[in-house]
Protein backbone atom coordinates (compact mmCIF):
# COMPACT_ATOMS: atom_id res chain seq x y z
CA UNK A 1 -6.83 -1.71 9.90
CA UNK A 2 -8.25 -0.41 6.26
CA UNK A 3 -6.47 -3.93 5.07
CA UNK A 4 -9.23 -5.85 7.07
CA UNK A 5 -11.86 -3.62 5.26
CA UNK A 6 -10.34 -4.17 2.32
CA UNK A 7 -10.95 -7.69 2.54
CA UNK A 8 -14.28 -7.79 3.08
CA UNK A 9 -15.21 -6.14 0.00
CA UNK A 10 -17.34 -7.92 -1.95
CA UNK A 11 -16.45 -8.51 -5.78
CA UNK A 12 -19.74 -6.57 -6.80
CA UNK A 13 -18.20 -3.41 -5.19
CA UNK A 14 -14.84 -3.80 -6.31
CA UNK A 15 -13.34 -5.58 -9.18
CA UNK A 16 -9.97 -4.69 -7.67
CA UNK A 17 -8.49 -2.69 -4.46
CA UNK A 18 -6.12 -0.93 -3.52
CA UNK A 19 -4.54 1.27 -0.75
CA UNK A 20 -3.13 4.71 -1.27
CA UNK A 21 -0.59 6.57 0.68
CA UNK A 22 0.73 9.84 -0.24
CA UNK A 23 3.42 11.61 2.45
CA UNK A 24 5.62 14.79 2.54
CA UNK A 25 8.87 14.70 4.22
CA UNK A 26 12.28 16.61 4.62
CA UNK A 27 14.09 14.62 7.51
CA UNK A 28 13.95 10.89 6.76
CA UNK A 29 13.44 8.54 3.62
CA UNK A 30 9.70 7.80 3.32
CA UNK A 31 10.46 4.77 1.67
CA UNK A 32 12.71 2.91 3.65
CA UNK A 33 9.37 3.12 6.39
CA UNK A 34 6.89 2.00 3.65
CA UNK A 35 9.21 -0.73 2.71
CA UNK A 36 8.81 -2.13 5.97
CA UNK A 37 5.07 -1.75 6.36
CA UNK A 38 4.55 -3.27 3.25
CA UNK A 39 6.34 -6.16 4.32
CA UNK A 40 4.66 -6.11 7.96
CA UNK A 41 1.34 -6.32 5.93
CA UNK A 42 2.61 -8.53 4.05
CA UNK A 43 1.65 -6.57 1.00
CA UNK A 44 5.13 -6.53 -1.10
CA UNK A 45 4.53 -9.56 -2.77
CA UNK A 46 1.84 -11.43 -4.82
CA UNK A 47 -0.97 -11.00 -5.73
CA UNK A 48 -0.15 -7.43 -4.71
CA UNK A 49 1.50 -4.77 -7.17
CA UNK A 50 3.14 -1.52 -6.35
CA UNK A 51 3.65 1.73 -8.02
CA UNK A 52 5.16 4.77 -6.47
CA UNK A 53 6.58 8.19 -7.92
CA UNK A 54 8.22 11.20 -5.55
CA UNK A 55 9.12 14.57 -6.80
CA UNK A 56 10.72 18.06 -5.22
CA UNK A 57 8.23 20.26 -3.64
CA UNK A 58 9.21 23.65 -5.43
CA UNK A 59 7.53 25.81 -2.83
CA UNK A 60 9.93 24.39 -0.04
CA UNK A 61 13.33 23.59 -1.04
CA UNK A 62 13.93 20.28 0.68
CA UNK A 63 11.19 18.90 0.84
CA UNK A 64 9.79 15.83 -1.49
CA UNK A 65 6.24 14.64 -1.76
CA UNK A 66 5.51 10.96 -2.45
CA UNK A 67 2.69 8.70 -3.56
CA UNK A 68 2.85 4.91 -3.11
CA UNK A 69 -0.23 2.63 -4.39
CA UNK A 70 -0.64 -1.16 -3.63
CA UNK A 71 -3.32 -2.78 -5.76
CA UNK A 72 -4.94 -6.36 -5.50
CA UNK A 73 -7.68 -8.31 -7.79
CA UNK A 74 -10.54 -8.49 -5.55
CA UNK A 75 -11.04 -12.21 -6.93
CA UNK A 76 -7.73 -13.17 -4.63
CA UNK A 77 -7.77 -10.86 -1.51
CA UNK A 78 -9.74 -13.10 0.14
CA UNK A 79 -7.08 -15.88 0.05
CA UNK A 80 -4.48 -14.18 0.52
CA UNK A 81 -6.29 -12.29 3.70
CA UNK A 82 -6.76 -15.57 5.43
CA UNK A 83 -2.82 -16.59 4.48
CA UNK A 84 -1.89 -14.01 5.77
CA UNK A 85 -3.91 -14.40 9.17
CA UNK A 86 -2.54 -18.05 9.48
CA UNK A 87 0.90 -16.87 9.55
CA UNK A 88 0.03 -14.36 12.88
């Protein structure tokens, strides 16, 4: 998983991290899915922060495009990788 990656970076490449998603969908709520992998990953809480935004597509009626970002000091990910490995 890119999370894993993530947590290996070292704090000369990366004073902070982050993961990106960015989805298109007319059938289902996007975020009631990324609400429960951010959970899974255990993500939705500290040291973690989240922004998101969504908008209409106005070439397809229907349609909405959404971005979601998760972002982490590098300085922490470390700890918070290996909590979060103790608890699976």
């Amino acid at each position: 998983m890119d999370l894993a990656r993530l947590a290996r970076s070292t704090p000369t490449s990366a004073s902070h991290v982050g993961l990106f998603i960015m989805g298109s969908s007319n059938q289902y709520d996007l975020c009631s899915d990324l609400s429960k992998f951010a959970k899974l990953a255990a993500i939705d809480r500290a040291p973690w922060e989240q922004r998101s935004d969504s908008w209409d597509n106005p070439h397809a009626p229907g349609y909405r495009y959404g971005i979601w970002l998760w972002m982490c000091p590098r300085a922490v990910l470390s700890d918070w990788w290996q909590q979060v490995h103790e608890c699976y």
